[in-house]
C-alpha atoms as a PDB file:
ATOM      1  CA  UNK A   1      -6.054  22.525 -21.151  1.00  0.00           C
ATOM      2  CA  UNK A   2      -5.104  22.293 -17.378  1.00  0.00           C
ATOM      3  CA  UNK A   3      -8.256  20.377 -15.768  1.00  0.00           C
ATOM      4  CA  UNK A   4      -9.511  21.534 -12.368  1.00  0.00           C
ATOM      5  CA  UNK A   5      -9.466  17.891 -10.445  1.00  0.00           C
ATOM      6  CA  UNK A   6     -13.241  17.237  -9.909  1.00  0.00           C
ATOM      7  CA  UNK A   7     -12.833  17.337  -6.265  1.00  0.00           C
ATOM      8  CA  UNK A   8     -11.929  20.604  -6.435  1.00  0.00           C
ATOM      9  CA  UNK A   9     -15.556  21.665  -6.885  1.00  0.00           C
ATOM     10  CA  UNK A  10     -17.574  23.815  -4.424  1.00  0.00           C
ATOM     11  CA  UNK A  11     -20.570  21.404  -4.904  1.00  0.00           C
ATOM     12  CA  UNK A  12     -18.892  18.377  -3.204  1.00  0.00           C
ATOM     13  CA  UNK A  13     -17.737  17.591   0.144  1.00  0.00           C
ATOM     14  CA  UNK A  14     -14.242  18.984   1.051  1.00  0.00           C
ATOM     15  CA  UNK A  15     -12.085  16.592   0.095  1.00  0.00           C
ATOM     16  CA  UNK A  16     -10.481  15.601   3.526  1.00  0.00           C
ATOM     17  CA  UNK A  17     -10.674  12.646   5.858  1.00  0.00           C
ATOM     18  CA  UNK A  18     -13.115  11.992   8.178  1.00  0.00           C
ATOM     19  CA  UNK A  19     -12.869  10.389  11.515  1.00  0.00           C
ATOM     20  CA  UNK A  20     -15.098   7.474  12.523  1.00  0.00           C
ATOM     21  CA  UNK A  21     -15.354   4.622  14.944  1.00  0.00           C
ATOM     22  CA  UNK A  22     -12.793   2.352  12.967  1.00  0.00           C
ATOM     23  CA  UNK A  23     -10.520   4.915  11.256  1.00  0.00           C
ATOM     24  CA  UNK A  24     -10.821   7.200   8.115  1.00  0.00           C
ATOM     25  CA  UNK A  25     -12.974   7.904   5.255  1.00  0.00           C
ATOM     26  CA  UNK A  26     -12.496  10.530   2.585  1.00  0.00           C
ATOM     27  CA  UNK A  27     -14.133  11.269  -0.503  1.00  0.00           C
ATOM     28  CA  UNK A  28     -12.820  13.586  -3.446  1.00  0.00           C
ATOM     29  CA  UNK A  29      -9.297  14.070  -4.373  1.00  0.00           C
ATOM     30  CA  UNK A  30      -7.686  13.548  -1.355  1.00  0.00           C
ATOM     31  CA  UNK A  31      -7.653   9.368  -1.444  1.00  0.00           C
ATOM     32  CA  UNK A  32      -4.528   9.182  -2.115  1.00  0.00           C
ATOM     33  CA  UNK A  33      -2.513  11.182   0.736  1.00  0.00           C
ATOM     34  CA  UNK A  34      -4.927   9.758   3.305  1.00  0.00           C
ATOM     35  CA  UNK A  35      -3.755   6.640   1.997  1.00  0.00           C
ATOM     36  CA  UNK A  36      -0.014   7.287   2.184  1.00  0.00           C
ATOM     37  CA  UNK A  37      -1.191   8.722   5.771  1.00  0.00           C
ATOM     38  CA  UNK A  38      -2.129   5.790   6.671  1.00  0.00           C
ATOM     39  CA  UNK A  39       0.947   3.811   5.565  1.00  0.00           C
ATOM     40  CA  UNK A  40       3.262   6.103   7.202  1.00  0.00           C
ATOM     41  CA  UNK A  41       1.273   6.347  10.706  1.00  0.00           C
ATOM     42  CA  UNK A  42       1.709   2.328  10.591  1.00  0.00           C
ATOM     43  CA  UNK A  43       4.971   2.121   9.656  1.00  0.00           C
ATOM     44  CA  UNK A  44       5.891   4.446  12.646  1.00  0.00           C
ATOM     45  CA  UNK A  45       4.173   2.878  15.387  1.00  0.00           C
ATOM     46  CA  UNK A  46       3.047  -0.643  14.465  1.00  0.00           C
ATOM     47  CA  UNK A  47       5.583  -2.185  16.501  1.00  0.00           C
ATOM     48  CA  UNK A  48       5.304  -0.321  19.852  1.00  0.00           C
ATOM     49  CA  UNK A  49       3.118  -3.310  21.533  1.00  0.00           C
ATOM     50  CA  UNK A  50       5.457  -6.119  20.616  1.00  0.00           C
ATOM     51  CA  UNK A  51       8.988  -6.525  22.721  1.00  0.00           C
ATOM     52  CA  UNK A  52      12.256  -5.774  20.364  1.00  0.00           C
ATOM     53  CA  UNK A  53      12.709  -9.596  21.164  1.00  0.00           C
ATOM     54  CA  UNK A  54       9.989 -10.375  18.840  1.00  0.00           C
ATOM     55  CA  UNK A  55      11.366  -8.538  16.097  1.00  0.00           C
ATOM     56  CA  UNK A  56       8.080  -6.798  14.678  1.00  0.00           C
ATOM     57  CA  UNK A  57       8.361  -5.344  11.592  1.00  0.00           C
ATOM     58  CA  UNK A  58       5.560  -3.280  10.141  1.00  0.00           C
ATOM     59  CA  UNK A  59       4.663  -5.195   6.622  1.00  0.00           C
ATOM     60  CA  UNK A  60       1.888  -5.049   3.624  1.00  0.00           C
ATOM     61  CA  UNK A  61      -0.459  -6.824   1.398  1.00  0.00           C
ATOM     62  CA  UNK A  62      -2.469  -4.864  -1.340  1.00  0.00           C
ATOM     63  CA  UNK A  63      -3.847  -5.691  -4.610  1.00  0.00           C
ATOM     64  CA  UNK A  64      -4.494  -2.781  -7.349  1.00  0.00           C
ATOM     65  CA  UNK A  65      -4.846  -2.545 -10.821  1.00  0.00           C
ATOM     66  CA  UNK A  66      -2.905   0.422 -11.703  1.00  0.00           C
ATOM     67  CA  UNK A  67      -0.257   1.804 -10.099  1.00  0.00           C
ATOM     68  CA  UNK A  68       1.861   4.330 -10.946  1.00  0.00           C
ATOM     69  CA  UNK A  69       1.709   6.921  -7.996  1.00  0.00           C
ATOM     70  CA  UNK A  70       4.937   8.192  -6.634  1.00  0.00           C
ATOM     71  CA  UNK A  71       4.481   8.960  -3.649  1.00  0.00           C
ATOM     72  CA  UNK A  72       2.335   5.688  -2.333  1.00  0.00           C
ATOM     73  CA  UNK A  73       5.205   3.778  -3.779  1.00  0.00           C
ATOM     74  CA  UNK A  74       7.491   5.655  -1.861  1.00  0.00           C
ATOM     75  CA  UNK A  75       5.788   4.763   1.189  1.00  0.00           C
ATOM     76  CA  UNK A  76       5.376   1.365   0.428  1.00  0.00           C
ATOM     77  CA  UNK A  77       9.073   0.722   0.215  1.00  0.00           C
ATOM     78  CA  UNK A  78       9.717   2.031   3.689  1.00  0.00           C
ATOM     79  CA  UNK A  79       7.632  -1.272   5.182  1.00  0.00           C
ATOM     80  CA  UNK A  80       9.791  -3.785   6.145  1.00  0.00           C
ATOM     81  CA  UNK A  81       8.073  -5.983   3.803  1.00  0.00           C
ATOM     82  CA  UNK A  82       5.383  -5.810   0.866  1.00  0.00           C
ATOM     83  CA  UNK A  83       3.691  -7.398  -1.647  1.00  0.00           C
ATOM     84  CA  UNK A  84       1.287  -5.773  -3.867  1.00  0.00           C
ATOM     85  CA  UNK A  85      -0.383  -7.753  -6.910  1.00  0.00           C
ATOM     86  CA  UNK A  86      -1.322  -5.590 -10.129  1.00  0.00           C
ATOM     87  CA  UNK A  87      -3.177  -6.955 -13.043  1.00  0.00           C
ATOM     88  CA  UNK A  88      -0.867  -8.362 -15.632  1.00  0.00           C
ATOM     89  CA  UNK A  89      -2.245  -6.462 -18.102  1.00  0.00           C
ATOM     90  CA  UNK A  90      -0.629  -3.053 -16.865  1.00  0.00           C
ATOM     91  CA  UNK A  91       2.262  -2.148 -18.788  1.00  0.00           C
ATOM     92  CA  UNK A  92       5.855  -1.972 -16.616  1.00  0.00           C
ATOM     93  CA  UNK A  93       5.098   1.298 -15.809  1.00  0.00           C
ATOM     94  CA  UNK A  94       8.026   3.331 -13.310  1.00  0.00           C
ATOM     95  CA  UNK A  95       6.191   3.509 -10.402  1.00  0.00           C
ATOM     96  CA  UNK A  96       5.598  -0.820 -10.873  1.00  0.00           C
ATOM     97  CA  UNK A  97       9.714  -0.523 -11.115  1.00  0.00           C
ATOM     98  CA  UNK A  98      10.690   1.280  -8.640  1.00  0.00           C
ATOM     99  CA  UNK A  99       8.434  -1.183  -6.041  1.00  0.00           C
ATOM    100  CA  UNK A 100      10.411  -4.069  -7.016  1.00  0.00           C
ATOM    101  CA  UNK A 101      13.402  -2.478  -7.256  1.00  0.00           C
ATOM    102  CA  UNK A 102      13.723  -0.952  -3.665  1.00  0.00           C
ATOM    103  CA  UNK A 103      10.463  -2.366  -1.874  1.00  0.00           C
ATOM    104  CA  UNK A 104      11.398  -4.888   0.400  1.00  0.00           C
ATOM    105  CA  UNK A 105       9.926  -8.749  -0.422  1.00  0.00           C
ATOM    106  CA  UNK A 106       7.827 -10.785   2.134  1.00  0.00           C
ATOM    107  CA  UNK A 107       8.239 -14.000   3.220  1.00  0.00           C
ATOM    108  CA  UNK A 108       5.717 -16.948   2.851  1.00  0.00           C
ATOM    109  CA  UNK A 109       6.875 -18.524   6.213  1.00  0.00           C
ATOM    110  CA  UNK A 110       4.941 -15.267   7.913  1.00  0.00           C
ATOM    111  CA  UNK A 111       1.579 -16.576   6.343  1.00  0.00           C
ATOM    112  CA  UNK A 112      -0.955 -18.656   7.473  1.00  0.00           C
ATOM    113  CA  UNK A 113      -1.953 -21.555   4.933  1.00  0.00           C
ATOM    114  CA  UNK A 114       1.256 -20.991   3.339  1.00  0.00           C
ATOM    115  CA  UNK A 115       3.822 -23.997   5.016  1.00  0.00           C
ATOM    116  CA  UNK A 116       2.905 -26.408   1.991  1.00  0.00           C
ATOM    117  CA  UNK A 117       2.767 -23.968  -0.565  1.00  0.00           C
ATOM    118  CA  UNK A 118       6.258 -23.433  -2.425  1.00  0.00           C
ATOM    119  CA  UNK A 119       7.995 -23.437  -5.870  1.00  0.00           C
ATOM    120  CA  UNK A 120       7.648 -26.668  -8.137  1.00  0.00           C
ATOM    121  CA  UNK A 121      10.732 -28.596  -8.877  1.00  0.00           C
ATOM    122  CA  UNK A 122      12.963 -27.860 -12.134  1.00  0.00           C
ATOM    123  CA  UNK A 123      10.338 -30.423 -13.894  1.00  0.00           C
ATOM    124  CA  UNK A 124       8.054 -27.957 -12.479  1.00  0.00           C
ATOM    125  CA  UNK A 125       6.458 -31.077 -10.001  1.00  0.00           C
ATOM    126  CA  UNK A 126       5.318 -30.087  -6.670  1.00  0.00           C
ATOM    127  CA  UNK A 127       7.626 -31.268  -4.010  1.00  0.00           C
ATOM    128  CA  UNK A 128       7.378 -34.410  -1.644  1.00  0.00           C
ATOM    129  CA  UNK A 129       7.370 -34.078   1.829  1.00  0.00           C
ATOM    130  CA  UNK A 130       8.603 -37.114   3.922  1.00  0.00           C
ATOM    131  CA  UNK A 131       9.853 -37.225   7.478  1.00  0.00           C
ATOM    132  CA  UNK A 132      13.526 -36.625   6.917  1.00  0.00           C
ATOM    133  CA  UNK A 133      12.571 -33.563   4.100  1.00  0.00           C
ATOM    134  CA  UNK A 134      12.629 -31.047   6.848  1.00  0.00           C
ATOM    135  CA  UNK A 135      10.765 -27.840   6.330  1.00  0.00           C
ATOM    136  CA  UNK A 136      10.074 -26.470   2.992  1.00  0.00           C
ATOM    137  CA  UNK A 137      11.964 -23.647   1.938  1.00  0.00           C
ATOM    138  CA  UNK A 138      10.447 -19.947   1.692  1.00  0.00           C
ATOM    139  CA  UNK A 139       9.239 -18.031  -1.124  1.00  0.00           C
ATOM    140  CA  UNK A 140       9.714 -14.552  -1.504  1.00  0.00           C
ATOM    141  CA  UNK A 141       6.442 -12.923  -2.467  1.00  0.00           C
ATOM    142  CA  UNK A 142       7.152  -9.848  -4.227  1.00  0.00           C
ATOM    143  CA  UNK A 143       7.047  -6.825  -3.720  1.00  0.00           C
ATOM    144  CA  UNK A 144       5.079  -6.664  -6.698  1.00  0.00           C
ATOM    145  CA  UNK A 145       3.386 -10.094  -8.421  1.00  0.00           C
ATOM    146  CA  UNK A 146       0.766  -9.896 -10.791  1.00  0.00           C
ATOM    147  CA  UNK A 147      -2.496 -11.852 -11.467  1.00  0.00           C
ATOM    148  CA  UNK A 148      -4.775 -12.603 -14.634  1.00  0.00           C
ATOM    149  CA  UNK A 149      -4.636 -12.358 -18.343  1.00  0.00           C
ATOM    150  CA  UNK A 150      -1.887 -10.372 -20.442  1.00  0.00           C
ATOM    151  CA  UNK A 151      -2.872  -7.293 -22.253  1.00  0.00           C
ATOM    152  CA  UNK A 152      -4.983  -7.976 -26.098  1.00  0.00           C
ATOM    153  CA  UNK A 153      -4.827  -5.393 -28.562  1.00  0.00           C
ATOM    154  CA  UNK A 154      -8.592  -5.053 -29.245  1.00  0.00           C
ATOM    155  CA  UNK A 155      -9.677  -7.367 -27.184  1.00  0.00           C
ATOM    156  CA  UNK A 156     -11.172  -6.866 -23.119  1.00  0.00           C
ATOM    157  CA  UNK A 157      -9.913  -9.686 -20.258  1.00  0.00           C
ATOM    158  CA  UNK A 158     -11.261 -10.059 -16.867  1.00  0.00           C
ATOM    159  CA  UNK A 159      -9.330  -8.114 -14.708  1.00  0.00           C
ATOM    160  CA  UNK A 160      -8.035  -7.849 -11.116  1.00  0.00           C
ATOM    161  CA  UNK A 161     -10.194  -4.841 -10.246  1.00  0.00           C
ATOM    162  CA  UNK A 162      -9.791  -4.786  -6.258  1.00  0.00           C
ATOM    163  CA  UNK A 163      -8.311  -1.536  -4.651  1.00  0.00           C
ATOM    164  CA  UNK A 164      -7.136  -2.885  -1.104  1.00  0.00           C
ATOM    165  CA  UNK A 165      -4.569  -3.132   1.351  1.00  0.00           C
ATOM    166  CA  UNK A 166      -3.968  -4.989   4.463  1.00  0.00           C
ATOM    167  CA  UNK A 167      -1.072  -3.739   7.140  1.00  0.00           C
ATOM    168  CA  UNK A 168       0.418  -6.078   9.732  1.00  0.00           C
ATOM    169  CA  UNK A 169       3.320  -6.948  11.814  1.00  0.00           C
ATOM    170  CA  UNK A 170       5.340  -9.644  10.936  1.00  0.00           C
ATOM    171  CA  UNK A 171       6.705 -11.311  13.925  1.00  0.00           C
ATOM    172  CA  UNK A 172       7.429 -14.633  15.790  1.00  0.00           C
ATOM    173  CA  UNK A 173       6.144 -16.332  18.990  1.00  0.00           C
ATOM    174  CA  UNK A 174       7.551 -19.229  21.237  1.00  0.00           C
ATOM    175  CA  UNK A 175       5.584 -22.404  20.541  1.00  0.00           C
ATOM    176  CA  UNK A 176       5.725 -23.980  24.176  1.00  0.00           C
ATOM    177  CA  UNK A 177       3.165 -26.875  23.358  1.00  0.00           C
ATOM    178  CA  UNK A 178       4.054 -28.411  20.325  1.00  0.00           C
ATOM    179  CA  UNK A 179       7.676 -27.823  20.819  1.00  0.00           C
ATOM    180  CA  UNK A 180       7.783 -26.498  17.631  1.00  0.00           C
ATOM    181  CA  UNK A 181      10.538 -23.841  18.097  1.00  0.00           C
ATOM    182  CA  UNK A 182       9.587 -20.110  17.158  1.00  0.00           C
ATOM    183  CA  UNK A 183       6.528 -20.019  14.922  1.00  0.00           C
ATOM    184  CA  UNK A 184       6.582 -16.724  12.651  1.00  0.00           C
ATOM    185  CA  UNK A 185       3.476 -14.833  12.073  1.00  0.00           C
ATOM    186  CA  UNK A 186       1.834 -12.052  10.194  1.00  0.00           C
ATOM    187  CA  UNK A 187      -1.135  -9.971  12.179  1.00  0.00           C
ATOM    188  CA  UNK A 188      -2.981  -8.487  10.253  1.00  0.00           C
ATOM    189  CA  UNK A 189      -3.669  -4.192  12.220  1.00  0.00           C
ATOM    190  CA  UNK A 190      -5.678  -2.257   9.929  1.00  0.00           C
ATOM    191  CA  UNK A 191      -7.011  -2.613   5.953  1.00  0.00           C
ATOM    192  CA  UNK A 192      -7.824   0.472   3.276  1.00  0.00           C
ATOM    193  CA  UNK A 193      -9.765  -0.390   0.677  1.00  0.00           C
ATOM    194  CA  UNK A 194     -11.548   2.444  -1.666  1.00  0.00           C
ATOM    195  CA  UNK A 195     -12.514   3.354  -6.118  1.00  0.00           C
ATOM    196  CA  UNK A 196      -8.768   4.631  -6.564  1.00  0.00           C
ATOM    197  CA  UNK A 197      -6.260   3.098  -8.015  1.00  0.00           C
ATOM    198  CA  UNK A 198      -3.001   3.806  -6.874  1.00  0.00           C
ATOM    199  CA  UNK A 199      -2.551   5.793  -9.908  1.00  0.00           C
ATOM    200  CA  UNK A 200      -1.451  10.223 -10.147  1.00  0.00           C
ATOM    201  CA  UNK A 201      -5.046  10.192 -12.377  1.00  0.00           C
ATOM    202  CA  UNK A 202      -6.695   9.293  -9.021  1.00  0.00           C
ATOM    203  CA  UNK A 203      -5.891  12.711  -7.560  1.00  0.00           C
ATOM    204  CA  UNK A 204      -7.767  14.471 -10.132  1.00  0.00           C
ATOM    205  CA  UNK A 205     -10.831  12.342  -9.777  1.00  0.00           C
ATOM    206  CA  UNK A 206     -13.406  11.987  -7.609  1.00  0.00           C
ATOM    207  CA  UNK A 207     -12.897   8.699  -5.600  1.00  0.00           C
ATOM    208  CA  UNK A 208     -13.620   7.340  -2.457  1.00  0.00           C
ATOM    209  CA  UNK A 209     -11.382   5.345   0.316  1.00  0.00           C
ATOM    210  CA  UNK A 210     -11.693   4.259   3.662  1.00  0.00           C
ATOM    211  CA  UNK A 211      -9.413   3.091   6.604  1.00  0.00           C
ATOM    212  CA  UNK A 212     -10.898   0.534   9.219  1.00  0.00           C
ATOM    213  CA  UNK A 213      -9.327  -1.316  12.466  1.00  0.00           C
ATOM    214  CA  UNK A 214     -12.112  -3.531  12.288  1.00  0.00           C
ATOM    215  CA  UNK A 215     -11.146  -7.138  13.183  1.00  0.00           C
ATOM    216  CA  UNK A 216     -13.486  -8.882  11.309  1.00  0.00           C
ATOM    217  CA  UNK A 217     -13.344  -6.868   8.401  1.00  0.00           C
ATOM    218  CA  UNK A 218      -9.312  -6.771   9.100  1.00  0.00           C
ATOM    219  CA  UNK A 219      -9.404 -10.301   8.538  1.00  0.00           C
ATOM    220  CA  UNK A 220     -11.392 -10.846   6.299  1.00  0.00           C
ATOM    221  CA  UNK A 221      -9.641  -8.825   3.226  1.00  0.00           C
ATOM    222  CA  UNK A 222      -6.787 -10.572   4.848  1.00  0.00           C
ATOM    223  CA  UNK A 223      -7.650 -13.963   3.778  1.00  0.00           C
ATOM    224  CA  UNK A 224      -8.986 -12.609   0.461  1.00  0.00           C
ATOM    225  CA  UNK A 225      -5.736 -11.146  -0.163  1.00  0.00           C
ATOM    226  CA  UNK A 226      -4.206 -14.440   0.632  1.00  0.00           C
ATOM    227  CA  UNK A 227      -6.126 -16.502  -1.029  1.00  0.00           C
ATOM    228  CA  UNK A 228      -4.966 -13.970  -4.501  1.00  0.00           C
ATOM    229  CA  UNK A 229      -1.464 -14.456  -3.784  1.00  0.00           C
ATOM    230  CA  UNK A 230      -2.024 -17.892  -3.854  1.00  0.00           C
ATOM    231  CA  UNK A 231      -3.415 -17.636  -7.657  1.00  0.00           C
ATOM    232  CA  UNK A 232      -0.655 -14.683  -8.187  1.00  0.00           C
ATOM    233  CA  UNK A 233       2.284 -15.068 -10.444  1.00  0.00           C
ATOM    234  CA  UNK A 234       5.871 -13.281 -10.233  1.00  0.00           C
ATOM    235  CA  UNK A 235       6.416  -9.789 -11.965  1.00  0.00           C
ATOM    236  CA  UNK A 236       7.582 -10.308 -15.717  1.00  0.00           C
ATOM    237  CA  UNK A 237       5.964 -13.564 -16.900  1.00  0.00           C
ATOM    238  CA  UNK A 238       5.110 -14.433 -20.384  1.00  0.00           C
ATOM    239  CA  UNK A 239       2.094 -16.537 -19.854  1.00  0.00           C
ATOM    240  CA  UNK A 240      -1.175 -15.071 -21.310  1.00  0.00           C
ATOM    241  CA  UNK A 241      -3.945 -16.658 -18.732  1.00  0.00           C
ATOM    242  CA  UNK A 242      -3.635 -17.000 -14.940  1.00  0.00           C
ATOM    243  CA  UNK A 243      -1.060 -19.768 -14.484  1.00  0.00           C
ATOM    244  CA  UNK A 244      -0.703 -19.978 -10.052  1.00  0.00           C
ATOM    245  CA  UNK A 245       3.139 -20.559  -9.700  1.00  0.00           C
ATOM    246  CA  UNK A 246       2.759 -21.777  -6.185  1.00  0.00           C
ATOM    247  CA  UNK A 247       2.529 -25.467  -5.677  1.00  0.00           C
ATOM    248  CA  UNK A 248       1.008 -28.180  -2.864  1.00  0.00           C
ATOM    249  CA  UNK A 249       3.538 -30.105  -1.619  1.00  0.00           C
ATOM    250  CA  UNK A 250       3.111 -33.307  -1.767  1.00  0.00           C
ATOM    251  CA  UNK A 251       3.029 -35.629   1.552  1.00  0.00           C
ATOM    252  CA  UNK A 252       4.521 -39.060   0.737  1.00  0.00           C
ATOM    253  CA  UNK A 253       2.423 -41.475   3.445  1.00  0.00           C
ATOM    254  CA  UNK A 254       4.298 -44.360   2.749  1.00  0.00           C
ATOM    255  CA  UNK A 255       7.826 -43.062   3.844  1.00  0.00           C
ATOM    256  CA  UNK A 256       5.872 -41.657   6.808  1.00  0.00           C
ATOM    257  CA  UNK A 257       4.019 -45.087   8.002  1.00  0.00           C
ATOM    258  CA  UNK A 258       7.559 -46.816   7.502  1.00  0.00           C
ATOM    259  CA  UNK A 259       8.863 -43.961   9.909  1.00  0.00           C
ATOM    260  CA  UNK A 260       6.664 -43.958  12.600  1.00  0.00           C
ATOM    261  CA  UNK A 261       6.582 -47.866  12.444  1.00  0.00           C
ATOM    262  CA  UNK A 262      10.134 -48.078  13.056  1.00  0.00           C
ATOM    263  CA  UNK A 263      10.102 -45.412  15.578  1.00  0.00           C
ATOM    264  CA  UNK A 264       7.008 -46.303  17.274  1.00  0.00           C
ATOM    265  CA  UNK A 265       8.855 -46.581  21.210  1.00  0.00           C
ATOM    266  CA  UNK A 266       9.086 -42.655  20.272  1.00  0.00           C
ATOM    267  CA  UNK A 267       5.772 -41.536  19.919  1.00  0.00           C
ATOM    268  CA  UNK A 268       2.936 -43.783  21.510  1.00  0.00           C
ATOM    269  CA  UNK A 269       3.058 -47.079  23.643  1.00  0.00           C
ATOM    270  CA  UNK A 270       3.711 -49.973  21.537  1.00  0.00           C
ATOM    271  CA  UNK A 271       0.525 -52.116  23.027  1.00  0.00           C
ATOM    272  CA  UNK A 272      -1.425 -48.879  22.335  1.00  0.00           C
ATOM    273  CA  UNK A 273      -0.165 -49.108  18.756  1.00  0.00           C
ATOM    274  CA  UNK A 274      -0.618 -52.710  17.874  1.00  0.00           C
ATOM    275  CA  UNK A 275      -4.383 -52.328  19.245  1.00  0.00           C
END
């Protein structure tokens, strides 16, 4: 039988977007194209404020249980970079695939809270810091990484339920009072969040999303979508619980009090460091 999609209906509100102070909301069927909308609007004009000097690139950070949509795949792979975290208990579906395959990966260095996070060692220890370790090398986050508990025949696991999505610009700025060089950085523009997943069922039910420039709210998903990469793992792994592959580094004090005790004439007075 060939099912009318629910938001179809007479009864319920057209199923188009709806302007309001902060962006979009639609309700219905339509979720998912004013989602890929959305995508496509940032991807063409996120980077219009920022000089070509700064190299801005329009990127993404999402979280979704399912996703097996086409077409907001295909708009995910034309940011410059993405990662998007499905539960690990949906099966390697195409549309999963086709993300990693041509969706471009993003770099930790862009995020905040992210300069001692990294890969553990081959003995799978967290790496030491001292002062001649220089800076920690980069992890590519996705484009797709997954969180939580493998799939039970049978048997129901928590789940990452979350349908959201920050976009930003990843970019760079000069860092003239440290002396720190160029500092890169992700801002964080606009968030969706909504009841879809990003799956082709979604366009036959009715759902609910919303798009919002709202700073505080911008940020705050932000961090929460942080803060799950953190606990995320990479696409593919075996393990059956939540097992965080990003590490601490370690920062080895002693090497660094031997340092600045032998370079002392290069930092403070040497009466103002024996006091």
């Amino acid at each position: 039988m060939d099912y009318r999609p629910l938001g179809d209906y007479e009864h319920l509100l057209v199923s188009r977007p709806h302007d309001w102070a902060h962006g979009t909301v639609v309700h219905g069927s339509g979720v998912l194209d004013d989602l890929v909308a959305g995508i496509e609007k940032h991807v063409a004009t996120s980077s219009q404020d920022y000089s070509r000097r700064l190299e801005p690139r329009p990127a993404g950070i999402g979280c979704v249980p399912w996703l097996t949509d086409d077409r907001v795949v295909d708009t995910l792979t034309e940011l410059e970079q993405c990662c998007v975290i499905v539960d690990k208990q949906q099966p390697d579906y195409a549309a999963v695939r086709k993300l990693a395959r041509y969706g471009k990966a993003l770099s930790s260095w862009y995020l905040p809270g992210f300069e001692e996070l990294t890969l553990p060692d081959e003995n799978g220890n967290a790496p030491t810091i001292t002062p001649h370790s220089g800076k920690l090398d980069p992890v590519e986050l996705g484009p797709v990484r997954v969180v939580g508990w493998q799939q039970a025949m049978g048997e129901k696991r928590p789940m990452l339920h979350s349908k959201m999505l920050v976009l930003g610009v990843t970019t760079y700025y000069e860092d003239d009072e440290m002396f720190a060089g160029d500092i890169l950085t992700f801002h964080p523009k606009v968030t969706w969040m909504g009841s879809a997943n990003w799956s082709a069922n979604s366009r036959r039910h009715v759902e609910f999303g919303l798009w919002s420039s709202d700073a505080a709210l911008v940020q705050h998903n932000f961090d929460y979508l942080l803060s799950l990469l953190t606990f995320s793992e990479p696409r593919g792994v075996a393990t059956v619980g939540p097992e965080p592959e990003l590490v601490s580094a370690v920062w080895d004090d002693a090497s660094f009090r031997e340092y600045f005790a032998q370079h002392r004439d290069l930092y403070i007075d040497s009466d103002e460091f024996e006091g």
